[in-house]
PDB file of N, CA and C in Angstrom:
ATOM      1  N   UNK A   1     -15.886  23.115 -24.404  1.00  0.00           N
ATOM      2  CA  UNK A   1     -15.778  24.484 -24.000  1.00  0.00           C
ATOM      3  C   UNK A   1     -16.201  24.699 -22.555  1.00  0.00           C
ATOM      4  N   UNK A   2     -17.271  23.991 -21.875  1.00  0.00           N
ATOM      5  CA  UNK A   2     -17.416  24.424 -20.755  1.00  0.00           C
ATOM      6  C   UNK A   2     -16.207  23.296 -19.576  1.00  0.00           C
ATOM      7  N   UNK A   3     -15.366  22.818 -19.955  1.00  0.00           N
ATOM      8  CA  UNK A   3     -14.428  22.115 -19.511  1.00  0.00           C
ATOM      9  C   UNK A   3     -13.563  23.557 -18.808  1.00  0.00           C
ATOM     10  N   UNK A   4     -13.551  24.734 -19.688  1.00  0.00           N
ATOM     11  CA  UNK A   4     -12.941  26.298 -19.169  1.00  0.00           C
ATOM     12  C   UNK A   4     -13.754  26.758 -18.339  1.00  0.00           C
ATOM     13  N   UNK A   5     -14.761  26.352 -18.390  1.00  0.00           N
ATOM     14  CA  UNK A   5     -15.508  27.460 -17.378  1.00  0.00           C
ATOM     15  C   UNK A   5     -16.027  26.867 -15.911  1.00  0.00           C
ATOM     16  N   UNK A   6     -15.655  25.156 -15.695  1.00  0.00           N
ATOM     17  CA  UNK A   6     -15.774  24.704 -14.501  1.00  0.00           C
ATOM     18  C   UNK A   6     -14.550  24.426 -13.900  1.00  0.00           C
ATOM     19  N   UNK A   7     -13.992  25.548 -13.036  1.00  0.00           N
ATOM     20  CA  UNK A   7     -12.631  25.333 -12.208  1.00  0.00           C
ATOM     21  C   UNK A   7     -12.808  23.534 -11.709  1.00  0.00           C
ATOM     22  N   UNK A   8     -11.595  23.191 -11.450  1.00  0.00           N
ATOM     23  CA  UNK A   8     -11.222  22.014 -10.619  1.00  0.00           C
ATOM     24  C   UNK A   8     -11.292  22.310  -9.487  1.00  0.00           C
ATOM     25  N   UNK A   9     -12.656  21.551  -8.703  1.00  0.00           N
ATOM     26  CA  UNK A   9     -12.655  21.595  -6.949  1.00  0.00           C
ATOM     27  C   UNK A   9     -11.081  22.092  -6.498  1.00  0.00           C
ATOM     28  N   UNK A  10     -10.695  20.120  -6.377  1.00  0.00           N
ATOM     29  CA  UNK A  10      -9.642  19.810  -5.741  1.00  0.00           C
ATOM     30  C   UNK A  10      -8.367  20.307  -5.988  1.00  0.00           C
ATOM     31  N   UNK A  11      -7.782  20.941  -7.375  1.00  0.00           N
ATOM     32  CA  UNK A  11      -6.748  21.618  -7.369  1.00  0.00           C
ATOM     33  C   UNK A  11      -6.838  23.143  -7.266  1.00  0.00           C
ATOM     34  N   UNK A  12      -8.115  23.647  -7.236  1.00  0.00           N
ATOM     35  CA  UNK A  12      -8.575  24.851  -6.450  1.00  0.00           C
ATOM     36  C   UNK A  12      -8.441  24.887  -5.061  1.00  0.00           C
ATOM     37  N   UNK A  13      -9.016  24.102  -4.267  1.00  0.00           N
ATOM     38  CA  UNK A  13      -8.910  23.949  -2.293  1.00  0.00           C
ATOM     39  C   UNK A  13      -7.575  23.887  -2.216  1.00  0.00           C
ATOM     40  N   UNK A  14      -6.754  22.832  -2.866  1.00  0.00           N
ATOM     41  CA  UNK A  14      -5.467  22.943  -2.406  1.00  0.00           C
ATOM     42  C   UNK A  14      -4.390  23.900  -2.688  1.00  0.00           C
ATOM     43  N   UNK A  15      -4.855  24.977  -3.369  1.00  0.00           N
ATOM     44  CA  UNK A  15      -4.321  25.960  -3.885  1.00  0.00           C
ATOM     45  C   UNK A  15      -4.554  27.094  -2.709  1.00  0.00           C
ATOM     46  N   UNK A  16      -5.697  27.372  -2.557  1.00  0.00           N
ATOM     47  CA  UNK A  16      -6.095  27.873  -1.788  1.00  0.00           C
ATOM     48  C   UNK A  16      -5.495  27.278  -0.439  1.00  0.00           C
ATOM     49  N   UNK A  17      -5.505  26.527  -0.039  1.00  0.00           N
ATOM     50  CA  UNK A  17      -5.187  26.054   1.597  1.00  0.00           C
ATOM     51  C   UNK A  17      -3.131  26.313   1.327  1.00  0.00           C
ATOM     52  N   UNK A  18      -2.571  26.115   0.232  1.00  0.00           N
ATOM     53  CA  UNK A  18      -1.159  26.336   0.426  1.00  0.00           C
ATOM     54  C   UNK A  18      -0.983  27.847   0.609  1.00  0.00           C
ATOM     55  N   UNK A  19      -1.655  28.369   0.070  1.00  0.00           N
ATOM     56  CA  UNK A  19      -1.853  29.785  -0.125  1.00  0.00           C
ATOM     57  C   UNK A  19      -1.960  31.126   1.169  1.00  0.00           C
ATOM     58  N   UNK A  20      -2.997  29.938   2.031  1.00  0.00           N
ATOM     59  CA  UNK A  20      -2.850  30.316   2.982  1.00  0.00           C
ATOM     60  C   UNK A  20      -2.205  29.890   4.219  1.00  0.00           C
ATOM     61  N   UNK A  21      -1.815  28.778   4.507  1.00  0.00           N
ATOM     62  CA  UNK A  21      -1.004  27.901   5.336  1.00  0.00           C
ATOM     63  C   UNK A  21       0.725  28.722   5.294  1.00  0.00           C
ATOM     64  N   UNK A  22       0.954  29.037   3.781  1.00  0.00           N
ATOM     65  CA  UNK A  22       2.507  28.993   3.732  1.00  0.00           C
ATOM     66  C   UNK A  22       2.396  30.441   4.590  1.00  0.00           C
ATOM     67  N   UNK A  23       1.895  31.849   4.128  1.00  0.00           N
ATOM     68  CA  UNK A  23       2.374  33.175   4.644  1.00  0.00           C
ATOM     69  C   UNK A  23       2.160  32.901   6.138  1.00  0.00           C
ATOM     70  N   UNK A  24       0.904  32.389   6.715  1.00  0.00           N
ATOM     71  CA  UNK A  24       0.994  32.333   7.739  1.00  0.00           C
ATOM     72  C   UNK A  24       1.970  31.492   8.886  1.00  0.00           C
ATOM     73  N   UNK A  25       1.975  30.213   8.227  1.00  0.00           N
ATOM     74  CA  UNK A  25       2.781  29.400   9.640  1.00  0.00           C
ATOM     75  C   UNK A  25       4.389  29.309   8.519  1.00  0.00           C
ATOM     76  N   UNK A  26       4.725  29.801   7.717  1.00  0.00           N
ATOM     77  CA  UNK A  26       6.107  29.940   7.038  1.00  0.00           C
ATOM     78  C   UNK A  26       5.988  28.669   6.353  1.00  0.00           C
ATOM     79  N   UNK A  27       7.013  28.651   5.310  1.00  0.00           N
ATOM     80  CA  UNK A  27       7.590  27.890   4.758  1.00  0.00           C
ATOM     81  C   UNK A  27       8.248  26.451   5.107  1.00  0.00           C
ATOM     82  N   UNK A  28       8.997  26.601   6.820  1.00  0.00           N
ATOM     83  CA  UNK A  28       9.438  25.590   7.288  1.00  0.00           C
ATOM     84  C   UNK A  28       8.007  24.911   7.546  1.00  0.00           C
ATOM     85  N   UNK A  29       7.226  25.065   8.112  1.00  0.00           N
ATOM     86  CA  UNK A  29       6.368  24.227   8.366  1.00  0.00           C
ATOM     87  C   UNK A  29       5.696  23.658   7.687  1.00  0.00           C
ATOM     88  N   UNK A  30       5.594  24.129   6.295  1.00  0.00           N
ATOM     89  CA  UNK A  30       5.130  23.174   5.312  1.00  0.00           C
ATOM     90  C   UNK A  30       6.186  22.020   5.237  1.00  0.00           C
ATOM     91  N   UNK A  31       7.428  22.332   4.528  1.00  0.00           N
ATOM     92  CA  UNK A  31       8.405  21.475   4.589  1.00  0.00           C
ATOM     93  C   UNK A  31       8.325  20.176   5.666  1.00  0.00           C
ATOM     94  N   UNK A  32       8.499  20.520   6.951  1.00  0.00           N
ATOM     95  CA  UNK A  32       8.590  19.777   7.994  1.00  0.00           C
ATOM     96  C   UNK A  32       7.523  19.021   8.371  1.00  0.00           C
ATOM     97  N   UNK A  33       6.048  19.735   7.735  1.00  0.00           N
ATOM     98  CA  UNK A  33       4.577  18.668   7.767  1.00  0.00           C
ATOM     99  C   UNK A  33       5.042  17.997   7.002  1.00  0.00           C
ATOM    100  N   UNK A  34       5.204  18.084   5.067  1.00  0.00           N
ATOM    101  CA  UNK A  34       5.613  17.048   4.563  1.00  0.00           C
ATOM    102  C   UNK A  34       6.574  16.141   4.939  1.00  0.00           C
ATOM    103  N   UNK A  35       7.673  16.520   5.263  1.00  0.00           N
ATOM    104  CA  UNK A  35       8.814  15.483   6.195  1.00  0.00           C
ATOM    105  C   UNK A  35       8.142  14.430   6.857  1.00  0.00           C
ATOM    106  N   UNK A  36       7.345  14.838   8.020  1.00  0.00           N
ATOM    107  CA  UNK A  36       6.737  14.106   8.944  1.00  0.00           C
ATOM    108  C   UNK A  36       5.595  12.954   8.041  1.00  0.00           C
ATOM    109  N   UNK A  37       4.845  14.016   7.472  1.00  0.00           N
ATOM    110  CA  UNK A  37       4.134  12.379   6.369  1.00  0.00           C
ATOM    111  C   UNK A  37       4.890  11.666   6.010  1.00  0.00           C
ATOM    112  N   UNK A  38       5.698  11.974   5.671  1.00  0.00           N
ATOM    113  CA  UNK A  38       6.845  10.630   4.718  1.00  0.00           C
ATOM    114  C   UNK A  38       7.356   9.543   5.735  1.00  0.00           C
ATOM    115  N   UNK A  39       7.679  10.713   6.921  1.00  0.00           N
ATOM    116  CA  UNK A  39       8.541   9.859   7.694  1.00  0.00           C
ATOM    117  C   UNK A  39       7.645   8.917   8.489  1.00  0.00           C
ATOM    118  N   UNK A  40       6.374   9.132   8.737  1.00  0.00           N
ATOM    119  CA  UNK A  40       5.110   8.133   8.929  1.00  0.00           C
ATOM    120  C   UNK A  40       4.804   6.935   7.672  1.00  0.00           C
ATOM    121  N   UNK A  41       4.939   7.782   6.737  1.00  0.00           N
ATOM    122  CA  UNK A  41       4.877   7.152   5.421  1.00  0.00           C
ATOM    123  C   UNK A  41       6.126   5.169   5.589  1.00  0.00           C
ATOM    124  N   UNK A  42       7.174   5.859   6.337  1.00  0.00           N
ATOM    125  CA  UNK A  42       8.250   4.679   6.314  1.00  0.00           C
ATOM    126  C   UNK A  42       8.398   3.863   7.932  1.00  0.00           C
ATOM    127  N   UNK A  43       7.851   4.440   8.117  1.00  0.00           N
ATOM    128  CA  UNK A  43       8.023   3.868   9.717  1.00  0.00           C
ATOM    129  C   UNK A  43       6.918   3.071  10.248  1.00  0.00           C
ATOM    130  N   UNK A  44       5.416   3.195   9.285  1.00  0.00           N
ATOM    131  CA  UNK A  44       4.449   1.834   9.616  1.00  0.00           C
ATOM    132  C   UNK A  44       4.445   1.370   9.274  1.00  0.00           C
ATOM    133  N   UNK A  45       5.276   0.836   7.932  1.00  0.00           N
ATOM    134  CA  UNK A  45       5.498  -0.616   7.612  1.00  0.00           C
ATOM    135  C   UNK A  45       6.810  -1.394   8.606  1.00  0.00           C
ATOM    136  N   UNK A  46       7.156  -0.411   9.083  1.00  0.00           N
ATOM    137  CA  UNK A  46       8.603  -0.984   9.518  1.00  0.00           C
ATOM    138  C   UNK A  46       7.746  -1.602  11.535  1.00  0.00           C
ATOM    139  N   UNK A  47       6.985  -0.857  11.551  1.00  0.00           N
ATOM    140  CA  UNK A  47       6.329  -0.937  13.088  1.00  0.00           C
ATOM    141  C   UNK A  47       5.103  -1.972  13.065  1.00  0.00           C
ATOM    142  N   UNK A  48       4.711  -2.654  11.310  1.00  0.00           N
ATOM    143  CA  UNK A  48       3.765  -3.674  11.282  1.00  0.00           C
ATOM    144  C   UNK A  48       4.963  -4.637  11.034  1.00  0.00           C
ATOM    145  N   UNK A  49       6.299  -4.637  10.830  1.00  0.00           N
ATOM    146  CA  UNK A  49       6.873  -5.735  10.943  1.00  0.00           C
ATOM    147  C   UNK A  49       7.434  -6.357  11.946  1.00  0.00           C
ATOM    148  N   UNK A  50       7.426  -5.345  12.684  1.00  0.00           N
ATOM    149  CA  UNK A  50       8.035  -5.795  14.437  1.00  0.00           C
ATOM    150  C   UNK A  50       6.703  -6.559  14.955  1.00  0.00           C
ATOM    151  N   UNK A  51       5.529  -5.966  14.511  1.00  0.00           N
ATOM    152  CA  UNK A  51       4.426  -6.398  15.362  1.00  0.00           C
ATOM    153  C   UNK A  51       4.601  -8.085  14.818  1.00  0.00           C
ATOM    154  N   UNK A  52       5.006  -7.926  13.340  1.00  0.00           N
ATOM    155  CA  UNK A  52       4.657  -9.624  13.105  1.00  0.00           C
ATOM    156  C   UNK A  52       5.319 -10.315  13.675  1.00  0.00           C
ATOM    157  N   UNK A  53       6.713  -9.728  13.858  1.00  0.00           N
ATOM    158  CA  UNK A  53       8.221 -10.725  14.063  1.00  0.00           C
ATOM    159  C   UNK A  53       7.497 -10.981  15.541  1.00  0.00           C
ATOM    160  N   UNK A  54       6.906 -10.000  16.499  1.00  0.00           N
ATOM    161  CA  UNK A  54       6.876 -10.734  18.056  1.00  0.00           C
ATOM    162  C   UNK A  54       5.285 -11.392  17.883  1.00  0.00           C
ATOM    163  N   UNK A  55       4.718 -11.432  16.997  1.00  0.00           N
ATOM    164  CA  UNK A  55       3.486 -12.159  16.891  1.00  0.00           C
ATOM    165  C   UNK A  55       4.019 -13.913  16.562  1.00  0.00           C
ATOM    166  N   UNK A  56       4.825 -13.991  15.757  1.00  0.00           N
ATOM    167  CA  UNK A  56       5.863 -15.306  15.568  1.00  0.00           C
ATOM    168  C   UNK A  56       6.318 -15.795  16.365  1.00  0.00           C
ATOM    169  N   UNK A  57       7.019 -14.775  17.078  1.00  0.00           N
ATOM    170  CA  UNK A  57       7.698 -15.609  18.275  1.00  0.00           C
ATOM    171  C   UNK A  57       7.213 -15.778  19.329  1.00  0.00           C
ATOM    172  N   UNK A  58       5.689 -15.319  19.572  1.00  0.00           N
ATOM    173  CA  UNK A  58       4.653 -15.863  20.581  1.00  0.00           C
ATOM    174  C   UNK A  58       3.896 -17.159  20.109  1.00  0.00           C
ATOM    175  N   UNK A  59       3.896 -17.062  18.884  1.00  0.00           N
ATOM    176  CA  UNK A  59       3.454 -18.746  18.476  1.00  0.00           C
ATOM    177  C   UNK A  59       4.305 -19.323  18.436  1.00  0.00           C
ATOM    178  N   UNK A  60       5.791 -19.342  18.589  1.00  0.00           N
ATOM    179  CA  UNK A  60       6.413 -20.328  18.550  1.00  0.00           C
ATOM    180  C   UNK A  60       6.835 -20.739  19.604  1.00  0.00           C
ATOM    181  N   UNK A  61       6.585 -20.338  20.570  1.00  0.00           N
ATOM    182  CA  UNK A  61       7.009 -20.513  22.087  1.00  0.00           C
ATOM    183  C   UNK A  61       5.703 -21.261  22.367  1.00  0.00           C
ATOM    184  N   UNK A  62       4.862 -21.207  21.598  1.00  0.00           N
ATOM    185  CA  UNK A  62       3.721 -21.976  22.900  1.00  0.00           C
ATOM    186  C   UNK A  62       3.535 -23.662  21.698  1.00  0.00           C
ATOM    187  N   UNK A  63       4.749 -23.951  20.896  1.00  0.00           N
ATOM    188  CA  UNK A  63       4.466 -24.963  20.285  1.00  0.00           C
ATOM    189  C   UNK A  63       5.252 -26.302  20.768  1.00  0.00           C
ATOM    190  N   UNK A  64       4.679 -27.591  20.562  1.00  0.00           N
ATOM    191  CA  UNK A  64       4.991 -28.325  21.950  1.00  0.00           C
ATOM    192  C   UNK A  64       5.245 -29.569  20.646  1.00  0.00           C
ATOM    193  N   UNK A  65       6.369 -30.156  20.965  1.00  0.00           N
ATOM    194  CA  UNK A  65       6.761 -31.523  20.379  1.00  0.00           C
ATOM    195  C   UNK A  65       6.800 -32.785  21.436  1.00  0.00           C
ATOM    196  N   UNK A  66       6.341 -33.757  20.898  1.00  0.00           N
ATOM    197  CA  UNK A  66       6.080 -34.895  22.003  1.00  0.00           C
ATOM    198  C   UNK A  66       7.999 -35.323  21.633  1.00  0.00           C
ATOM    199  N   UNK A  67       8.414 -35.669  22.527  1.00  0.00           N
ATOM    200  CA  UNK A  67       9.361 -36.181  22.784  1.00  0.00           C
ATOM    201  C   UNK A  67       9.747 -37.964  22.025  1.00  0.00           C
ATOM    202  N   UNK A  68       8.109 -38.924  22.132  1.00  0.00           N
ATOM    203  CA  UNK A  68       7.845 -40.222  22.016  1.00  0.00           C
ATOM    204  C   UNK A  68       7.409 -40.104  20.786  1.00  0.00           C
ATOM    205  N   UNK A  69       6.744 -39.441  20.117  1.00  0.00           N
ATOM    206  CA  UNK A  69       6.350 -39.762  18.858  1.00  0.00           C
ATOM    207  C   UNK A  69       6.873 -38.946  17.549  1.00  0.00           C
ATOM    208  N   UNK A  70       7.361 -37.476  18.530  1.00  0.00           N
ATOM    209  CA  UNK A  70       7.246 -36.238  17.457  1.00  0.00           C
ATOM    210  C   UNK A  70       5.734 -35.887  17.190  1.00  0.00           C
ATOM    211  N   UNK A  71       4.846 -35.813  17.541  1.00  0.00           N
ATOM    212  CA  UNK A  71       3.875 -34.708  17.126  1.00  0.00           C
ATOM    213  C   UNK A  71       4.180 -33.392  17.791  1.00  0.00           C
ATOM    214  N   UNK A  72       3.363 -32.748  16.720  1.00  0.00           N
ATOM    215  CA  UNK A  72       3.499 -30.917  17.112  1.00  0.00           C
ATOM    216  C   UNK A  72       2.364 -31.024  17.822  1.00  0.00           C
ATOM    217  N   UNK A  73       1.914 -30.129  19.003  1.00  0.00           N
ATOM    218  CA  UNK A  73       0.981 -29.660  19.448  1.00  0.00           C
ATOM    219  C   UNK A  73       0.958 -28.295  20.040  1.00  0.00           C
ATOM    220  N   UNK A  74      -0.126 -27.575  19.738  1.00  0.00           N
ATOM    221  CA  UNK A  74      -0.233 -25.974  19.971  1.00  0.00           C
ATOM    222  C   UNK A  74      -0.615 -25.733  21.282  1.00  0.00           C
ATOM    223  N   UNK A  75      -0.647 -25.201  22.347  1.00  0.00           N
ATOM    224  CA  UNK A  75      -0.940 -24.891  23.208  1.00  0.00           C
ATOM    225  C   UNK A  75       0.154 -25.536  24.825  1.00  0.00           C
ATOM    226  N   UNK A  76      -0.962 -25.588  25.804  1.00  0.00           N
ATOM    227  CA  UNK A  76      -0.130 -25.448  27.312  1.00  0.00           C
ATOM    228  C   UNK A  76      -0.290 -27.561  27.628  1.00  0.00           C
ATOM    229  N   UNK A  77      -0.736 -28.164  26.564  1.00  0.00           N
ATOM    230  CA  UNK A  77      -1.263 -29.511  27.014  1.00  0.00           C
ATOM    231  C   UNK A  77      -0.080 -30.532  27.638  1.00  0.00           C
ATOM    232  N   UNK A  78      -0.481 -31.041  28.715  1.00  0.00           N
ATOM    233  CA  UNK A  78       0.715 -31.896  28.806  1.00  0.00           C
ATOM    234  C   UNK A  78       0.861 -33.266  28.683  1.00  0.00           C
ATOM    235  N   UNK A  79       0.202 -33.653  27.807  1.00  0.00           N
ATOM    236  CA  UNK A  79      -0.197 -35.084  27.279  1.00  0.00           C
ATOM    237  C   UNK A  79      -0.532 -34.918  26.006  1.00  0.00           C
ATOM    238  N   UNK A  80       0.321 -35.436  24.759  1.00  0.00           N
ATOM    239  CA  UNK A  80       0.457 -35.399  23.580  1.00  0.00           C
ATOM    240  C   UNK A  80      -0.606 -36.075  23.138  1.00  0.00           C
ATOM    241  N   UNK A  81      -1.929 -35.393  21.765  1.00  0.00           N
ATOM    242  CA  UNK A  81      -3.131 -35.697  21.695  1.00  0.00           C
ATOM    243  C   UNK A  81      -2.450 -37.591  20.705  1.00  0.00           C
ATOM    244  N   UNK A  82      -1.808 -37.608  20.408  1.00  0.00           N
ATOM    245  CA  UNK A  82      -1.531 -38.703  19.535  1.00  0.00           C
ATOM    246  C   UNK A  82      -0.876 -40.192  20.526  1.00  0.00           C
ATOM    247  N   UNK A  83       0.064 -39.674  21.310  1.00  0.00           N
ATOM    248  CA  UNK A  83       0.446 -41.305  22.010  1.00  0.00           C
ATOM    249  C   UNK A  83      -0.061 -40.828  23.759  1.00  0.00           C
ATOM    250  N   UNK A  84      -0.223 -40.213  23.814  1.00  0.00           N
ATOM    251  CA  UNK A  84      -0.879 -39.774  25.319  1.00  0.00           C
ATOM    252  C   UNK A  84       0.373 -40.076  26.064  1.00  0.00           C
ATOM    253  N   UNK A  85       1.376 -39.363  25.667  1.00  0.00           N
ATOM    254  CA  UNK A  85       2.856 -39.209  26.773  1.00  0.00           C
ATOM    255  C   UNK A  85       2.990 -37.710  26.912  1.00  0.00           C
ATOM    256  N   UNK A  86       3.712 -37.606  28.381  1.00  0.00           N
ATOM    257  CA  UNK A  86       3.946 -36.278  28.947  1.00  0.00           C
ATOM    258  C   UNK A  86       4.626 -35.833  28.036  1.00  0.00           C
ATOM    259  N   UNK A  87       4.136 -34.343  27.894  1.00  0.00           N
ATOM    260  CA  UNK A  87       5.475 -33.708  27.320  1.00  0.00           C
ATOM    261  C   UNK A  87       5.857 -32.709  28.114  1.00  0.00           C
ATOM    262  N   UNK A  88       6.322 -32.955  29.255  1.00  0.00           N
ATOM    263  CA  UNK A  88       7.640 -32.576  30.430  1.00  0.00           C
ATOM    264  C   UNK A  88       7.466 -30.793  29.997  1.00  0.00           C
ATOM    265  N   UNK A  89       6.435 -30.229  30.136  1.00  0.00           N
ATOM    266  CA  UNK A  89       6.110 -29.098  30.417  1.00  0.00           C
ATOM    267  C   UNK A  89       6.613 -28.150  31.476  1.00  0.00           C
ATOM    268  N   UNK A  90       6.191 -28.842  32.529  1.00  0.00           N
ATOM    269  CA  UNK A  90       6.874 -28.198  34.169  1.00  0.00           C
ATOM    270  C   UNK A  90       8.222 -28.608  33.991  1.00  0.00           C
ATOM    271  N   UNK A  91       8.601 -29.640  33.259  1.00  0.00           N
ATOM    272  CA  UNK A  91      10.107 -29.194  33.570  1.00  0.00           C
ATOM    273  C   UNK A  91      11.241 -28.094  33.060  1.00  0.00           C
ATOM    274  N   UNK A  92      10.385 -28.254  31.655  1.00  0.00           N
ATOM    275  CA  UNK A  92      10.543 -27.009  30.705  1.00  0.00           C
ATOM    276  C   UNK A  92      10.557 -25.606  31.743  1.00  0.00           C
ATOM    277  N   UNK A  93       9.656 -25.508  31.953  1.00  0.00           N
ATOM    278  CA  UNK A  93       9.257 -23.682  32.687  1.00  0.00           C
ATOM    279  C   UNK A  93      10.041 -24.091  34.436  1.00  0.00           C
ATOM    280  N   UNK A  94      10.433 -25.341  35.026  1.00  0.00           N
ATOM    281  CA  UNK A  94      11.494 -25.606  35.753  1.00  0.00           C
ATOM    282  C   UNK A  94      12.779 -24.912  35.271  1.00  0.00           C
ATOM    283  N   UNK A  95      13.238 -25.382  34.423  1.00  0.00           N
ATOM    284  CA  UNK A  95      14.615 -25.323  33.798  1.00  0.00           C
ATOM    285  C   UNK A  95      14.559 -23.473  33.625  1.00  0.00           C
ATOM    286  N   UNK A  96      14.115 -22.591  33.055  1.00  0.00           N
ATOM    287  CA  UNK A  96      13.651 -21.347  32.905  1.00  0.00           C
ATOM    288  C   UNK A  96      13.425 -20.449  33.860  1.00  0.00           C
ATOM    289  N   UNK A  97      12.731 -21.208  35.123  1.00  0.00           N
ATOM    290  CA  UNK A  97      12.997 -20.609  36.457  1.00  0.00           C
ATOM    291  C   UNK A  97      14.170 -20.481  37.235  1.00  0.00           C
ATOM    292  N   UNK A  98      15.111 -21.471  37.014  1.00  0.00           N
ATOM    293  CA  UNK A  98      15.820 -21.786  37.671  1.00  0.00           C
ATOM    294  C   UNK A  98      17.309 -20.197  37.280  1.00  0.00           C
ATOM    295  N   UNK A  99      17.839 -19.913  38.269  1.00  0.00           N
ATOM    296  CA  UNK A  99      18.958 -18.590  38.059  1.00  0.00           C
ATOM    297  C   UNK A  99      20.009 -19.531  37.612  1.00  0.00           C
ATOM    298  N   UNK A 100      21.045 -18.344  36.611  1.00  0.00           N
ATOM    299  CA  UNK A 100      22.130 -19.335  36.188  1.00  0.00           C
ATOM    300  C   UNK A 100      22.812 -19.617  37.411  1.00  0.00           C
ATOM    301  N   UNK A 101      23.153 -19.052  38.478  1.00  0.00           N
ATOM    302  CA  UNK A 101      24.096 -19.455  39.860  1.00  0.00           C
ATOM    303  C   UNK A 101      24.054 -21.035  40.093  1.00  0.00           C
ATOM    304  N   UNK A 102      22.609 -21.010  40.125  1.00  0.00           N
ATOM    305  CA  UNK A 102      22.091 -22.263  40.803  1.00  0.00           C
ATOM    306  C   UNK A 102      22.645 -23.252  40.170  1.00  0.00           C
ATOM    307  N   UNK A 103      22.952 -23.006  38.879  1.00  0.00           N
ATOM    308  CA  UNK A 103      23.409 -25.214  37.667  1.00  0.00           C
ATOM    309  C   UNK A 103      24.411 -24.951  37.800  1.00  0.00           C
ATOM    310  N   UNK A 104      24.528 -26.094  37.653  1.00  0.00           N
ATOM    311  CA  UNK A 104      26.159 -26.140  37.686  1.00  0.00           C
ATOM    312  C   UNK A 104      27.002 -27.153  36.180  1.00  0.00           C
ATOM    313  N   UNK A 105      28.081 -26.407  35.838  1.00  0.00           N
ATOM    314  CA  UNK A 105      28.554 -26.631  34.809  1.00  0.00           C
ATOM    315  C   UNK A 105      29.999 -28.071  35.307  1.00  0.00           C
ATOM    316  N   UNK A 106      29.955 -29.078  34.646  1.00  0.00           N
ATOM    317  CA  UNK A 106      30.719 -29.767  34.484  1.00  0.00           C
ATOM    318  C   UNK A 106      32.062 -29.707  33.015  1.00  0.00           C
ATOM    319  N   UNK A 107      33.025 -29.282  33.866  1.00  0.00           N
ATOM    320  CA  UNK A 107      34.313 -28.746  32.504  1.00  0.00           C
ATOM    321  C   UNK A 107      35.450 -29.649  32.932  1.00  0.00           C
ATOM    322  N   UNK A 108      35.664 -30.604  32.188  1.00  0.00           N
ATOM    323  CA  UNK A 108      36.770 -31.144  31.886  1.00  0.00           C
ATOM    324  C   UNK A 108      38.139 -30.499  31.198  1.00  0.00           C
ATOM    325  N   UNK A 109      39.558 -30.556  31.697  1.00  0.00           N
ATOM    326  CA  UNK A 109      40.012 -29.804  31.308  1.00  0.00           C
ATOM    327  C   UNK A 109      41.148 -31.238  31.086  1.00  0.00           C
ATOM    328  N   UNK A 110      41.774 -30.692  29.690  1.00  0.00           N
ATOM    329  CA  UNK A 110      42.910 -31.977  28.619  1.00  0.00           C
ATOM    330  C   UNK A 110      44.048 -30.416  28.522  1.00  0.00           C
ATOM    331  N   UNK A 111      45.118 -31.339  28.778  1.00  0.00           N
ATOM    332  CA  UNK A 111      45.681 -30.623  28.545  1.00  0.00           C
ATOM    333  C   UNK A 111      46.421 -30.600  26.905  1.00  0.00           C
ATOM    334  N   UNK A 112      47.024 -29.272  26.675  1.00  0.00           N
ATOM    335  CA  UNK A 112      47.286 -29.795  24.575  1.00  0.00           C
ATOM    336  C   UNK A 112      48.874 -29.935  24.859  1.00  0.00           C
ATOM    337  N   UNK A 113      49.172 -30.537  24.254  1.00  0.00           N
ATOM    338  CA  UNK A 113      50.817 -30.607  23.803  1.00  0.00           C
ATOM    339  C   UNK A 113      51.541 -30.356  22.745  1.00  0.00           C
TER     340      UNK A 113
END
């Protein structure tokens, strides 16, 4: 019996706060607050997946294969921790510097019959 006689806080405040929110700032603006939660609601999972996809592709750019043995190695090193051979780093970030104008393409041309 006294389950009747103790209102509910929380579906009391929010009764009260729609109550007064709607006459004053209208109807659209309720609408359009809820809109906007939702649409927050879908757009930070979608903005923690971009963060991962370029978090990936910053580790994968800085991952280094020896040429002589095949080991992986993480970082800027230019001597593979396993056979101690270059792994042609500067030529790498060479090749990357370089503008396409500058290489030059070799095209053989066959003719078809």
């Amino acid at each position: 019996m006294n389950y009747f006689h103790k209102p509910n806080k929380n579906l009391l405040t929010y009764s009260l706060i729609i109550l007064i929110v709607i006459p004053i700032f209208g109807f659209n603006f309720f609408l359009s607050f809820i809109g906007n939660i939702l649409l927050l609601l879908f757009l930070i999972p979608l903005l923690l997946l971009v963060l991962v996809f370029m978090g990936y592709n910053s580790y994968k750019s800085k991952i280094n294969t020896c040429s002589n043995c095949g080991a992986i190695s993480l970082g800027l090193s230019e001597t593979c921790m396993n056979c101690g051979a270059d792994l042609e780093n500067i030529n790498k970030k060479n090749q990357l510097d370089k503008k396409p104008s500058e290489s030059t393409i070799d095209v053989k041309a066959e003719e078809i019959k």
